[in-house]
PDB file of N, CA and C in Angstrom:
ATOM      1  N   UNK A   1       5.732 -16.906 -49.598  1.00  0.00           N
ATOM      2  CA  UNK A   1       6.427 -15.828 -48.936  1.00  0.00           C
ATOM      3  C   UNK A   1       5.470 -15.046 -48.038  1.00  0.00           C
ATOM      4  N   UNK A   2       4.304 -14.899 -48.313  1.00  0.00           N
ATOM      5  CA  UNK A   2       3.605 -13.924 -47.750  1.00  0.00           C
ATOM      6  C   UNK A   2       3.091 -14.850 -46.628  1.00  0.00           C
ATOM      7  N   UNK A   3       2.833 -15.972 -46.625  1.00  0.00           N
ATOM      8  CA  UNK A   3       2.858 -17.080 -45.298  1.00  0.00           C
ATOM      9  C   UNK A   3       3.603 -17.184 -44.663  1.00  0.00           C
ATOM     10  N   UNK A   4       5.047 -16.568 -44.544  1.00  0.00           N
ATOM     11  CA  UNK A   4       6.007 -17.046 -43.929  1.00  0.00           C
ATOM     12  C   UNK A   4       5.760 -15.292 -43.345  1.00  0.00           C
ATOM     13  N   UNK A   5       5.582 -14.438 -43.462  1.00  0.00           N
ATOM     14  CA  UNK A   5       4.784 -12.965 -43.139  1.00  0.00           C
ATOM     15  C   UNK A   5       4.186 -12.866 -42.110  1.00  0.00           C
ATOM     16  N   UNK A   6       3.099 -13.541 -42.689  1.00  0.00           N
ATOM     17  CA  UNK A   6       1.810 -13.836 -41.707  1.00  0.00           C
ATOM     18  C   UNK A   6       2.497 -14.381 -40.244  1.00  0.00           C
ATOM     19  N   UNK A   7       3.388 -15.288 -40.197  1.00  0.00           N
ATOM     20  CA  UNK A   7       3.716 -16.690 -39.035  1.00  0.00           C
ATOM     21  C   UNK A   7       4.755 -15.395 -38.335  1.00  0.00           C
ATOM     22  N   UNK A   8       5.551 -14.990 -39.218  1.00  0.00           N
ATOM     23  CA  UNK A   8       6.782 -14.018 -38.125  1.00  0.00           C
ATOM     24  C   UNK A   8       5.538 -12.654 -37.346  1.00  0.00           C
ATOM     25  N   UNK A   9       4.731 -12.151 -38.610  1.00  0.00           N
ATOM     26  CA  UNK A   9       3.824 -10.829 -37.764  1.00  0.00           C
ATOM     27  C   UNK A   9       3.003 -11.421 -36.644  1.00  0.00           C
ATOM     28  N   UNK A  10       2.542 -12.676 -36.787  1.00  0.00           N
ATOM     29  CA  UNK A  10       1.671 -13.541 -35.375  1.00  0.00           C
ATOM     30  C   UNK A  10       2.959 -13.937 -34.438  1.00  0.00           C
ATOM     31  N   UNK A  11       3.653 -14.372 -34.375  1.00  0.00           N
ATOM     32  CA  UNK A  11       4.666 -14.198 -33.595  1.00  0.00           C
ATOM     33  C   UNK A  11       4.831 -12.932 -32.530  1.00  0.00           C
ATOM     34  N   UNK A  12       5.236 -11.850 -33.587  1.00  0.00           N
ATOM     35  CA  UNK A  12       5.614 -10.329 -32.800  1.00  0.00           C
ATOM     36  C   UNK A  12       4.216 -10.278 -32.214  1.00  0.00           C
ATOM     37  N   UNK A  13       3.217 -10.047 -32.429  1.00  0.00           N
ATOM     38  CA  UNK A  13       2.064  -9.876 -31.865  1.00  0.00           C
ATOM     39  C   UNK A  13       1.770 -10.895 -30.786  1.00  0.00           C
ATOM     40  N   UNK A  14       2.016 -11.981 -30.702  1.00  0.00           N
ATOM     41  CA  UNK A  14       1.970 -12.729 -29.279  1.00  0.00           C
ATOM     42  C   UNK A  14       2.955 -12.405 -28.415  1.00  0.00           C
ATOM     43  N   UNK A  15       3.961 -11.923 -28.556  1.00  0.00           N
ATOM     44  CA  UNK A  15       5.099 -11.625 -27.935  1.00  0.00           C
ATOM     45  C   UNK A  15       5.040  -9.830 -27.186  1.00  0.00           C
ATOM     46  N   UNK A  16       4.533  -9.241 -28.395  1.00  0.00           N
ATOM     47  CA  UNK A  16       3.960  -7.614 -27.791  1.00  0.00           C
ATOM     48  C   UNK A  16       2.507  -7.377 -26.804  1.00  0.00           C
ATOM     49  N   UNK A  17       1.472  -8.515 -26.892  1.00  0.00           N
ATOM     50  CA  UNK A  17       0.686  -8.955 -26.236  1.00  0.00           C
ATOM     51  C   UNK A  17       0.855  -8.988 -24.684  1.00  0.00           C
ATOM     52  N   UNK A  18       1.853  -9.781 -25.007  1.00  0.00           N
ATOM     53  CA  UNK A  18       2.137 -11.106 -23.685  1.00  0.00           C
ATOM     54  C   UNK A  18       2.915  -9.762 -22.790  1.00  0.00           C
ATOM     55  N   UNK A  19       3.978  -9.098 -23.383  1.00  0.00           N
ATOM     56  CA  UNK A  19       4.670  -8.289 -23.054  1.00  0.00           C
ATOM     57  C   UNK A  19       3.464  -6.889 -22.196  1.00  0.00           C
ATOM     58  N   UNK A  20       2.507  -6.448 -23.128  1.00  0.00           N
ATOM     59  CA  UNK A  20       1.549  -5.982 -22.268  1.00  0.00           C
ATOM     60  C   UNK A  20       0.376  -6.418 -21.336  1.00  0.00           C
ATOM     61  N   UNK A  21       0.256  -7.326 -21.277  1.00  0.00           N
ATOM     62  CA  UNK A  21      -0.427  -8.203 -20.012  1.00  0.00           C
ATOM     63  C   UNK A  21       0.735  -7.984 -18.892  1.00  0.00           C
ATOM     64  N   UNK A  22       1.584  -8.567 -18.879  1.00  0.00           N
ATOM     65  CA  UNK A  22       2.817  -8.303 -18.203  1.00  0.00           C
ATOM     66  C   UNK A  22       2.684  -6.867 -17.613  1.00  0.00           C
ATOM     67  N   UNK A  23       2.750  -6.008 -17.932  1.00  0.00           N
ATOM     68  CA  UNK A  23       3.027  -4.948 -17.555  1.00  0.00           C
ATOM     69  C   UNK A  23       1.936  -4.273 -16.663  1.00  0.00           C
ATOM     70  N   UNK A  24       0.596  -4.968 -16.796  1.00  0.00           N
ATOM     71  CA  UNK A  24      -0.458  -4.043 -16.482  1.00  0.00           C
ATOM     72  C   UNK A  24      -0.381  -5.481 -15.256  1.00  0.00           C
ATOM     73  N   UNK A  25      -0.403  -6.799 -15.492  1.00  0.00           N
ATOM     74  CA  UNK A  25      -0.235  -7.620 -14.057  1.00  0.00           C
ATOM     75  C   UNK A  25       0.431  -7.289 -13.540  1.00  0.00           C
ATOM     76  N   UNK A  26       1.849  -6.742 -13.821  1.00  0.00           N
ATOM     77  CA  UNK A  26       2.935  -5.840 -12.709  1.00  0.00           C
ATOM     78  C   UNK A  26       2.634  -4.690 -11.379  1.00  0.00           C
ATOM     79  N   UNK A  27       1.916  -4.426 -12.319  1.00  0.00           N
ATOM     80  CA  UNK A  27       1.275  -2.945 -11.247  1.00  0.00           C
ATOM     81  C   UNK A  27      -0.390  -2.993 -10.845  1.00  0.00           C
ATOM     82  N   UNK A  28      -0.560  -4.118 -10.842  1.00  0.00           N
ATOM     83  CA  UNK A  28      -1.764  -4.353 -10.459  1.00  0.00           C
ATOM     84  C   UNK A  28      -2.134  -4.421  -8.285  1.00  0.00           C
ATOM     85  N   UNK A  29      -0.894  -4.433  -7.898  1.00  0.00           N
ATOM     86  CA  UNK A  29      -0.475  -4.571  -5.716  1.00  0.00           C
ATOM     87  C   UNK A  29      -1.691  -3.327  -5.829  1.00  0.00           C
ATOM     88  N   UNK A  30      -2.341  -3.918  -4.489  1.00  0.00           N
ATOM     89  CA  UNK A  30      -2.707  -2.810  -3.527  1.00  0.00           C
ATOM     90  C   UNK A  30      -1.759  -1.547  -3.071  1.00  0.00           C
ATOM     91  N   UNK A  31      -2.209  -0.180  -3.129  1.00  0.00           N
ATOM     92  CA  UNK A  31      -1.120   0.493  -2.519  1.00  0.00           C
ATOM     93  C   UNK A  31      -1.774   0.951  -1.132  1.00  0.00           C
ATOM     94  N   UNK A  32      -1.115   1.736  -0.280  1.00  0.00           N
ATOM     95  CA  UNK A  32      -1.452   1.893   1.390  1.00  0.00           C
ATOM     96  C   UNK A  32      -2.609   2.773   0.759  1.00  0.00           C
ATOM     97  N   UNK A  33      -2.732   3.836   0.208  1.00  0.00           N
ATOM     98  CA  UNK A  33      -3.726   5.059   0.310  1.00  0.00           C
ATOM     99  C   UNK A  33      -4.686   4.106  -0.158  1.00  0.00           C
ATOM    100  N   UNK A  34      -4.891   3.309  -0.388  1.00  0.00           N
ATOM    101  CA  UNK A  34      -6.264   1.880  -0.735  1.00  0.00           C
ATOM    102  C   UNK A  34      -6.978   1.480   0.270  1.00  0.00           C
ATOM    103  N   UNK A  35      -6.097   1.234   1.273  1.00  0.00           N
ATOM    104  CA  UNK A  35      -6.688   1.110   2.454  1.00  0.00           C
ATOM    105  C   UNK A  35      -7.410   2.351   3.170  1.00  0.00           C
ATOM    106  N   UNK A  36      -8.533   1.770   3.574  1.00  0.00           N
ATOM    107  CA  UNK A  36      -9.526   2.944   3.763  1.00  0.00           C
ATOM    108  C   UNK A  36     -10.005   2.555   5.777  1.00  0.00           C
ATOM    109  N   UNK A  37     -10.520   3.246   5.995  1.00  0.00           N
ATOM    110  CA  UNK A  37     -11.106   3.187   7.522  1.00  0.00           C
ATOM    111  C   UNK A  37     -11.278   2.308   8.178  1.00  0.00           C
ATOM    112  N   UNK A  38     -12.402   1.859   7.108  1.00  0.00           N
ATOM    113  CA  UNK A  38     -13.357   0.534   7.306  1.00  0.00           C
ATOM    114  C   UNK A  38     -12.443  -0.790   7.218  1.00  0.00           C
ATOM    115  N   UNK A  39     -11.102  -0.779   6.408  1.00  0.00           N
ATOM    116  CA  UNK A  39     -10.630  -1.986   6.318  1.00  0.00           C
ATOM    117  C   UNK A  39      -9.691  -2.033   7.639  1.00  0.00           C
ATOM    118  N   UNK A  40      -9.367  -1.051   8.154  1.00  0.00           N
ATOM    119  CA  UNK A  40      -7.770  -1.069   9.073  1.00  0.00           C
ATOM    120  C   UNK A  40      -8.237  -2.069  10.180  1.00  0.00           C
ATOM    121  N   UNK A  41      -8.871  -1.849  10.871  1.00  0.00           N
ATOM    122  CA  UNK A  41      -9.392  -2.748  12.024  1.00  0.00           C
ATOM    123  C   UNK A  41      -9.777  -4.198  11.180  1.00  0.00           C
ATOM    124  N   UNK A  42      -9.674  -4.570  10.556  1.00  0.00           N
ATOM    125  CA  UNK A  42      -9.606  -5.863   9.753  1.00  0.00           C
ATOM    126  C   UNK A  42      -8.139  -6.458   9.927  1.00  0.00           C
ATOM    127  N   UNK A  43      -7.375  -5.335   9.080  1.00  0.00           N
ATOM    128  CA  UNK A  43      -6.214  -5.287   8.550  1.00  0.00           C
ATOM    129  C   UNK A  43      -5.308  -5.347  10.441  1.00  0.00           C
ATOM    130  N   UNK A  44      -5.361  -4.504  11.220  1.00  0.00           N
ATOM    131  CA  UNK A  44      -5.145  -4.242  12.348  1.00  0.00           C
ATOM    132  C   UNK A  44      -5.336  -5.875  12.952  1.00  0.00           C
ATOM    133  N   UNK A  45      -6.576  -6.533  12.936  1.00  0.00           N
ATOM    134  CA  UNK A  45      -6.835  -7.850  13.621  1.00  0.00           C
ATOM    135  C   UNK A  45      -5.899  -9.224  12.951  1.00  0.00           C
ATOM    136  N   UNK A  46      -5.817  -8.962  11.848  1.00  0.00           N
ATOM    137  CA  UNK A  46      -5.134  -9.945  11.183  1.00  0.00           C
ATOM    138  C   UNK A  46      -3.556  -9.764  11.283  1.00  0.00           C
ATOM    139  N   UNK A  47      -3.120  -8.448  11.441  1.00  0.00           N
ATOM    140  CA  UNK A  47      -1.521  -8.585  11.837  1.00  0.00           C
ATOM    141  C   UNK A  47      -1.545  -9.166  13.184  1.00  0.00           C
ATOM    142  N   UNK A  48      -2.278  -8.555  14.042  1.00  0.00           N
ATOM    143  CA  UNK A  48      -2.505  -9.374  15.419  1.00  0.00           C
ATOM    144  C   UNK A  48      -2.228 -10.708  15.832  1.00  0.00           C
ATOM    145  N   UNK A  49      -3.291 -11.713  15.016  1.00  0.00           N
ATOM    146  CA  UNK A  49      -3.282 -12.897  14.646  1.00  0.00           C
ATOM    147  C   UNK A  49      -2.303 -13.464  14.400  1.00  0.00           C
ATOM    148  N   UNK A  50      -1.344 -13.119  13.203  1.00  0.00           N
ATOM    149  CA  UNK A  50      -0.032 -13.327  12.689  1.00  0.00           C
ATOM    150  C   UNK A  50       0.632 -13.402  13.324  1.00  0.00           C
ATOM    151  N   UNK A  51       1.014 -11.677  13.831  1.00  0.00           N
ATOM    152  CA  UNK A  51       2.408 -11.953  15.211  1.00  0.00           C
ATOM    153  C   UNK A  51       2.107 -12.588  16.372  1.00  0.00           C
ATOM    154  N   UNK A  52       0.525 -12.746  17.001  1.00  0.00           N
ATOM    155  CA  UNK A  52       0.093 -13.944  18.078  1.00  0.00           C
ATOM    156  C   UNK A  52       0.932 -14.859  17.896  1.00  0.00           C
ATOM    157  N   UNK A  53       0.320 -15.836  16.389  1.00  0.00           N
ATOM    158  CA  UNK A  53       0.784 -17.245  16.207  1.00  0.00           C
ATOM    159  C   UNK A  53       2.435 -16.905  15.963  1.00  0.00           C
ATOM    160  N   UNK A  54       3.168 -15.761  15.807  1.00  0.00           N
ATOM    161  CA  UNK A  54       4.911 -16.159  15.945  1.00  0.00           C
ATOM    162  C   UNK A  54       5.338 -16.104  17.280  1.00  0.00           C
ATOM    163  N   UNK A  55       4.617 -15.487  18.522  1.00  0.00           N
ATOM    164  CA  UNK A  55       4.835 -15.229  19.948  1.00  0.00           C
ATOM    165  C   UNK A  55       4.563 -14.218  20.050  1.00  0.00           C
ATOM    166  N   UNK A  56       4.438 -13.241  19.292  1.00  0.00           N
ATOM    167  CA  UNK A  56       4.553 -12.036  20.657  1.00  0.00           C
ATOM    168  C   UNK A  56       3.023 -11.882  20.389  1.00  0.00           C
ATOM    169  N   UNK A  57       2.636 -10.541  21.564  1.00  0.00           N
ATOM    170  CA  UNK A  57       1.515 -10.573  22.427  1.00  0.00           C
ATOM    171  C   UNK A  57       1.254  -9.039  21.291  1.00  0.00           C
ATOM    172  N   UNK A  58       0.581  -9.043  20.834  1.00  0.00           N
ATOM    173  CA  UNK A  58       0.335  -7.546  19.935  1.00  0.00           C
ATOM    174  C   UNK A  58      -1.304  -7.957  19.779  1.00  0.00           C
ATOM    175  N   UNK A  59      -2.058  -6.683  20.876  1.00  0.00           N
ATOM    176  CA  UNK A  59      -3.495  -6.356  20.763  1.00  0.00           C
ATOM    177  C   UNK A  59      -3.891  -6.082  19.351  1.00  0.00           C
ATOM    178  N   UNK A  60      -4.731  -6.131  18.990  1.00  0.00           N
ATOM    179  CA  UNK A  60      -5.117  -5.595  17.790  1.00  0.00           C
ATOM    180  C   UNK A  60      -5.547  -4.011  17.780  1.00  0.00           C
ATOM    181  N   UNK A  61      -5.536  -3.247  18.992  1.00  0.00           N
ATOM    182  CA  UNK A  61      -5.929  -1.725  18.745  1.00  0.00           C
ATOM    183  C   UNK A  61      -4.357  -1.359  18.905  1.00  0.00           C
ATOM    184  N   UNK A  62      -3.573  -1.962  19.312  1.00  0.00           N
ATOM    185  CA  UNK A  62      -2.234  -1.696  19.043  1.00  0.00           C
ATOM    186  C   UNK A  62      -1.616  -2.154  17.816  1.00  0.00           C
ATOM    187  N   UNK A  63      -2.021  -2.736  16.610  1.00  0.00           N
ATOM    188  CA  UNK A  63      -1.806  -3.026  15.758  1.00  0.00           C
ATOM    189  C   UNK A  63      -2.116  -1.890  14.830  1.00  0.00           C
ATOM    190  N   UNK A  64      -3.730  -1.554  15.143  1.00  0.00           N
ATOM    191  CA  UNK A  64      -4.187  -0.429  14.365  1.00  0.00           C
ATOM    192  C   UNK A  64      -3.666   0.905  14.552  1.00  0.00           C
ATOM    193  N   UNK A  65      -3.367   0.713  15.745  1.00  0.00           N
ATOM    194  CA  UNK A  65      -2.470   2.419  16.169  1.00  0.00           C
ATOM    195  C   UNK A  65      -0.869   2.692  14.944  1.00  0.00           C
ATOM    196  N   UNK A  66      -0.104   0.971  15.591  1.00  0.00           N
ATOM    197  CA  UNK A  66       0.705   1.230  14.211  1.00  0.00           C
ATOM    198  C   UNK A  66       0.894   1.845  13.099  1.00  0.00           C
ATOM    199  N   UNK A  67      -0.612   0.884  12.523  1.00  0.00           N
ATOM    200  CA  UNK A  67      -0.704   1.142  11.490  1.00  0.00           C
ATOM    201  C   UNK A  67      -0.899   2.809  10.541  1.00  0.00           C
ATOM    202  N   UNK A  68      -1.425   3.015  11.162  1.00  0.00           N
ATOM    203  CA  UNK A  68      -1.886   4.485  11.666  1.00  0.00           C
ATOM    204  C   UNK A  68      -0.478   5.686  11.712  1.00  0.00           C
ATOM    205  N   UNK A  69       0.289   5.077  12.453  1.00  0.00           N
ATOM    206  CA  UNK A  69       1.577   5.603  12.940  1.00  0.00           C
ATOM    207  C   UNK A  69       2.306   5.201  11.430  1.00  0.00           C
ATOM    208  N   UNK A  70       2.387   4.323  10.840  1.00  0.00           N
ATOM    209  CA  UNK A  70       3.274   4.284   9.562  1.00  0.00           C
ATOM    210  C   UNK A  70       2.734   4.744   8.324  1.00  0.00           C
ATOM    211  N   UNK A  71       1.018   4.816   8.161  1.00  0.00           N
ATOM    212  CA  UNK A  71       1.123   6.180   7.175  1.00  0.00           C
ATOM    213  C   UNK A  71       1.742   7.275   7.439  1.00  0.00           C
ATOM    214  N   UNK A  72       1.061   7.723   8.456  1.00  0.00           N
ATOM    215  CA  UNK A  72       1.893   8.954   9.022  1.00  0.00           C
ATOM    216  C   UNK A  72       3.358   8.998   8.577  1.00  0.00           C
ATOM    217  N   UNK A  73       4.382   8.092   8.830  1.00  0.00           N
ATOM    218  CA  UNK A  73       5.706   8.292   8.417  1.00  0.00           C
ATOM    219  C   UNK A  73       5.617   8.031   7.161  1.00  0.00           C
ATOM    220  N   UNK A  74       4.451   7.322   5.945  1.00  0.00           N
ATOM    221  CA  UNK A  74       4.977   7.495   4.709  1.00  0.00           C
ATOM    222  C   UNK A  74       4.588   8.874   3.998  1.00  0.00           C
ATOM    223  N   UNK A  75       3.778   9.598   4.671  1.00  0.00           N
ATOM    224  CA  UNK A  75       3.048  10.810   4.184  1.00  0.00           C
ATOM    225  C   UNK A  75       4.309  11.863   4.508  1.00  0.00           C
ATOM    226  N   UNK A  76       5.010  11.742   5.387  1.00  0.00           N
ATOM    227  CA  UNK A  76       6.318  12.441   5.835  1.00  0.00           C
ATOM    228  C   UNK A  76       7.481  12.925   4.936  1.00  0.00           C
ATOM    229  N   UNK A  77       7.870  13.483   5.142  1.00  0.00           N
ATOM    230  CA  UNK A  77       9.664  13.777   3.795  1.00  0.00           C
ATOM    231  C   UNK A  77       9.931  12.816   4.552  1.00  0.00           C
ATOM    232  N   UNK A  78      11.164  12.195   4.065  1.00  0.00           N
ATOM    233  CA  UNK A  78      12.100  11.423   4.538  1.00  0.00           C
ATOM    234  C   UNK A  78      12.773  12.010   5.631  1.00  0.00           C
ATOM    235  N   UNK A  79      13.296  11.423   6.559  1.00  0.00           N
ATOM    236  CA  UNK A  79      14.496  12.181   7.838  1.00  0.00           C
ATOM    237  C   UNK A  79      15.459  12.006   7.702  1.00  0.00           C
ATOM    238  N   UNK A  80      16.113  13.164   8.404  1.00  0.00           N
ATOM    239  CA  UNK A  80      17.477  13.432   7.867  1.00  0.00           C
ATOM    240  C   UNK A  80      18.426  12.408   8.763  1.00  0.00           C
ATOM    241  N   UNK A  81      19.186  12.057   7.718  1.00  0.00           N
ATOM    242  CA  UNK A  81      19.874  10.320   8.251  1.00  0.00           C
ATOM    243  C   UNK A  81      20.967  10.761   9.458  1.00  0.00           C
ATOM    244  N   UNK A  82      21.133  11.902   9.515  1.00  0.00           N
ATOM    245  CA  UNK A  82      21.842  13.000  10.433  1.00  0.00           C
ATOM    246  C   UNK A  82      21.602  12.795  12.221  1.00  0.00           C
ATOM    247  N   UNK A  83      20.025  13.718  11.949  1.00  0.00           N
ATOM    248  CA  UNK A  83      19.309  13.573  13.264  1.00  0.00           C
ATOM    249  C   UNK A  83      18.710  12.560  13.639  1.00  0.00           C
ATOM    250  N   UNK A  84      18.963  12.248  14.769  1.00  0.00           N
ATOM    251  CA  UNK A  84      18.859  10.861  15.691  1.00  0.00           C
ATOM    252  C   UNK A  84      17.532  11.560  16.467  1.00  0.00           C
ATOM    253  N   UNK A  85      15.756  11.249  16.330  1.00  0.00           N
ATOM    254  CA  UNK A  85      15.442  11.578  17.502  1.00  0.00           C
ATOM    255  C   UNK A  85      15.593  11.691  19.012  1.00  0.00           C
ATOM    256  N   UNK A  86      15.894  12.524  20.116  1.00  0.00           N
ATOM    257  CA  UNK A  86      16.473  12.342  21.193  1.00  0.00           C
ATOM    258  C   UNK A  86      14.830  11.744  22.202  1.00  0.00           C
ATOM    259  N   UNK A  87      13.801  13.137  21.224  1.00  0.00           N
ATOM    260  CA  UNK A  87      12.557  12.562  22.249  1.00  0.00           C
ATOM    261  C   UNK A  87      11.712  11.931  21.216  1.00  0.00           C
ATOM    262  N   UNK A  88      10.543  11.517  21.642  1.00  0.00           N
ATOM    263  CA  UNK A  88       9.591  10.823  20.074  1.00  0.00           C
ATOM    264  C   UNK A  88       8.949  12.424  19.504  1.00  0.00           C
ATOM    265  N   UNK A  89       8.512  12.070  18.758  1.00  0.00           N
ATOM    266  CA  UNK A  89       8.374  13.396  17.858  1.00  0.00           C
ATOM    267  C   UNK A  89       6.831  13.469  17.849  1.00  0.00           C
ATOM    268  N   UNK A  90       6.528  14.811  17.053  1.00  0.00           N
ATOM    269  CA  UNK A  90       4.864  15.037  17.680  1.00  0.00           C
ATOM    270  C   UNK A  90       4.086  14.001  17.086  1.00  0.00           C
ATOM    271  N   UNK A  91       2.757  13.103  17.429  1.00  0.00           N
ATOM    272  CA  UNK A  91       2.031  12.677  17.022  1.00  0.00           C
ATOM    273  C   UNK A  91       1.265  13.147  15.991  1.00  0.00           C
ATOM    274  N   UNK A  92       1.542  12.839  14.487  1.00  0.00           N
ATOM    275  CA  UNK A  92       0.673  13.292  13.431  1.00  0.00           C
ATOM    276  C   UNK A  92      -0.877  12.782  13.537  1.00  0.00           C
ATOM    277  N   UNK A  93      -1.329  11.667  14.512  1.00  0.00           N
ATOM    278  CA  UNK A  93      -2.768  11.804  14.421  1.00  0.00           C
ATOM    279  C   UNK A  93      -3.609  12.643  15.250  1.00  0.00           C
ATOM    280  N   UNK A  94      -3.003  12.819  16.163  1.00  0.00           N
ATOM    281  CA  UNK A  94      -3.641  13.514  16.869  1.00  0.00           C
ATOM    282  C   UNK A  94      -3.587  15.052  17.045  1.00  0.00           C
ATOM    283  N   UNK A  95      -2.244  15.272  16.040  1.00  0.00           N
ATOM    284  CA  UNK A  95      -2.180  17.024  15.823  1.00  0.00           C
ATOM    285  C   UNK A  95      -2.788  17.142  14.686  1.00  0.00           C
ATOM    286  N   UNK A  96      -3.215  16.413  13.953  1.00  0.00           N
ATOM    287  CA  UNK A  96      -4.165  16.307  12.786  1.00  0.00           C
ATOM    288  C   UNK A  96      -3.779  16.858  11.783  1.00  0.00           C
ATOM    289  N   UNK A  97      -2.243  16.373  11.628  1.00  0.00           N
ATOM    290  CA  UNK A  97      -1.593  15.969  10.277  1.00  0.00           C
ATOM    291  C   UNK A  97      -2.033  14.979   9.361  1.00  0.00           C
ATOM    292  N   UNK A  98      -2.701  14.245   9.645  1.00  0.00           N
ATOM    293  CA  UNK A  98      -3.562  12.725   8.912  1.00  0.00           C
ATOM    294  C   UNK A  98      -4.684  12.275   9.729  1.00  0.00           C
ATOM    295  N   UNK A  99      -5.319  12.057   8.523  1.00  0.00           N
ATOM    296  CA  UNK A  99      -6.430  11.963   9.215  1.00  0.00           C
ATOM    297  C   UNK A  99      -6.326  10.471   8.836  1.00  0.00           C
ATOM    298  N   UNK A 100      -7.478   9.571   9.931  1.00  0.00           N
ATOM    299  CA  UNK A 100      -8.055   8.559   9.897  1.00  0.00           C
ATOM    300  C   UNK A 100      -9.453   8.050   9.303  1.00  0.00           C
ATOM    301  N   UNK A 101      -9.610   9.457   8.326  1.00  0.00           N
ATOM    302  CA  UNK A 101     -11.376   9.179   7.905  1.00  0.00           C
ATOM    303  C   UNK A 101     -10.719   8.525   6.283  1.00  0.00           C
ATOM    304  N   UNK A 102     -11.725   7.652   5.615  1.00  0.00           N
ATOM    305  CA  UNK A 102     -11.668   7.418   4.724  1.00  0.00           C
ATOM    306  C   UNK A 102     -10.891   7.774   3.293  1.00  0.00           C
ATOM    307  N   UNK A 103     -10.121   7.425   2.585  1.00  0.00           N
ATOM    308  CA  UNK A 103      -9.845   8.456   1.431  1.00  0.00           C
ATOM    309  C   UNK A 103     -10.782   8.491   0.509  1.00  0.00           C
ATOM    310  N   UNK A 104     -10.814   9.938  -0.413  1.00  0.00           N
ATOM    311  CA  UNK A 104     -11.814   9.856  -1.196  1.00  0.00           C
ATOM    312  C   UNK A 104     -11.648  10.379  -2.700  1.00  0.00           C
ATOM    313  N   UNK A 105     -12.358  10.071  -4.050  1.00  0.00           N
ATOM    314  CA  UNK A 105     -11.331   9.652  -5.466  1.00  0.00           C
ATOM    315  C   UNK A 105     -11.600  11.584  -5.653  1.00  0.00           C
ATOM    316  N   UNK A 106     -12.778  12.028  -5.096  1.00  0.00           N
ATOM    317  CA  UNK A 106     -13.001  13.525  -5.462  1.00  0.00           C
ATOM    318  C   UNK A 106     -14.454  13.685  -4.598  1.00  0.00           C
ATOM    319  N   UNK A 107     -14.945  15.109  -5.272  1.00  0.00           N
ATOM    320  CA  UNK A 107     -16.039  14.937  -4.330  1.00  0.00           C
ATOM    321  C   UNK A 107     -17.533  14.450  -4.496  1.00  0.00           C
ATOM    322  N   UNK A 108     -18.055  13.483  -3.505  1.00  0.00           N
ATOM    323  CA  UNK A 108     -19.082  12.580  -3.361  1.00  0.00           C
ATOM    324  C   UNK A 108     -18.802  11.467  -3.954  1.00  0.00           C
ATOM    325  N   UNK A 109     -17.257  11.290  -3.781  1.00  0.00           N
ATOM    326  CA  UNK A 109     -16.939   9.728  -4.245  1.00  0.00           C
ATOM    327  C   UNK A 109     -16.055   9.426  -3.075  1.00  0.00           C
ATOM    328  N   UNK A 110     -16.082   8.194  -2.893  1.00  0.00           N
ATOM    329  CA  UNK A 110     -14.790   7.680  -1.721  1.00  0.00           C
ATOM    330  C   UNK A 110     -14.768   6.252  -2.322  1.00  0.00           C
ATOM    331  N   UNK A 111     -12.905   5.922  -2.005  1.00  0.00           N
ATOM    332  CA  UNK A 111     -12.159   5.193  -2.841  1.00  0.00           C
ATOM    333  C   UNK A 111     -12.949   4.006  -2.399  1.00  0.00           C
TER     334      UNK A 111
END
């Protein structure tokens, strides 16, 4: 009896295991605030590359500007599904709503 114990408790325990590996491989993605300075112009050249080889013509400092341009909208509230921009709206990099320097974990550390 107490063998037949042992085989069901090794069971649950491979199964509660497996179940937490799982969970921590789940959330293991890169997120955007990961990306740091130094990588964008990487990151910037290689979307380049990509949409090159599907056709279209996308510079790579126009890639990085993008990129640039869509933190900016994730750092944003959401918009109101209402208002339709009529003109483009102010540039958050250059009114220096976001910055483009590195992120960093606290101070004299960077991510």
């Amino acid at each position: 009896m107490n063998a037949d114990f042992n085989v069901w408790l090794l069971i649950v325990g491979l199964v509660v295991g497996a179940g937490l590996v799982w969970l921590v491989i789940m959330d293991s993605r890169r997120r955007e605030s990961e990306v740091d300075a130094v990588e964008r112009p990487r990151e910037a050249a290689w979307l380049s590359a990509v949409m090159i080889e599907e056709g279209y013509d996308v510079e790579p400092d126009a890639a990085e500007r993008l990129l640039l341009l869509h933190r900016a909208y994730l750092d944003a509230p959401p918009p109101d599904p209402v208002t339709a921009y009529v003109e483009a709206p102010p540039d958050p990099v250059t009114s220096g709503q976001i910055s483009d320097e590195p992120i960093s974990d606290g101070p004299g550390r960077e991510a």
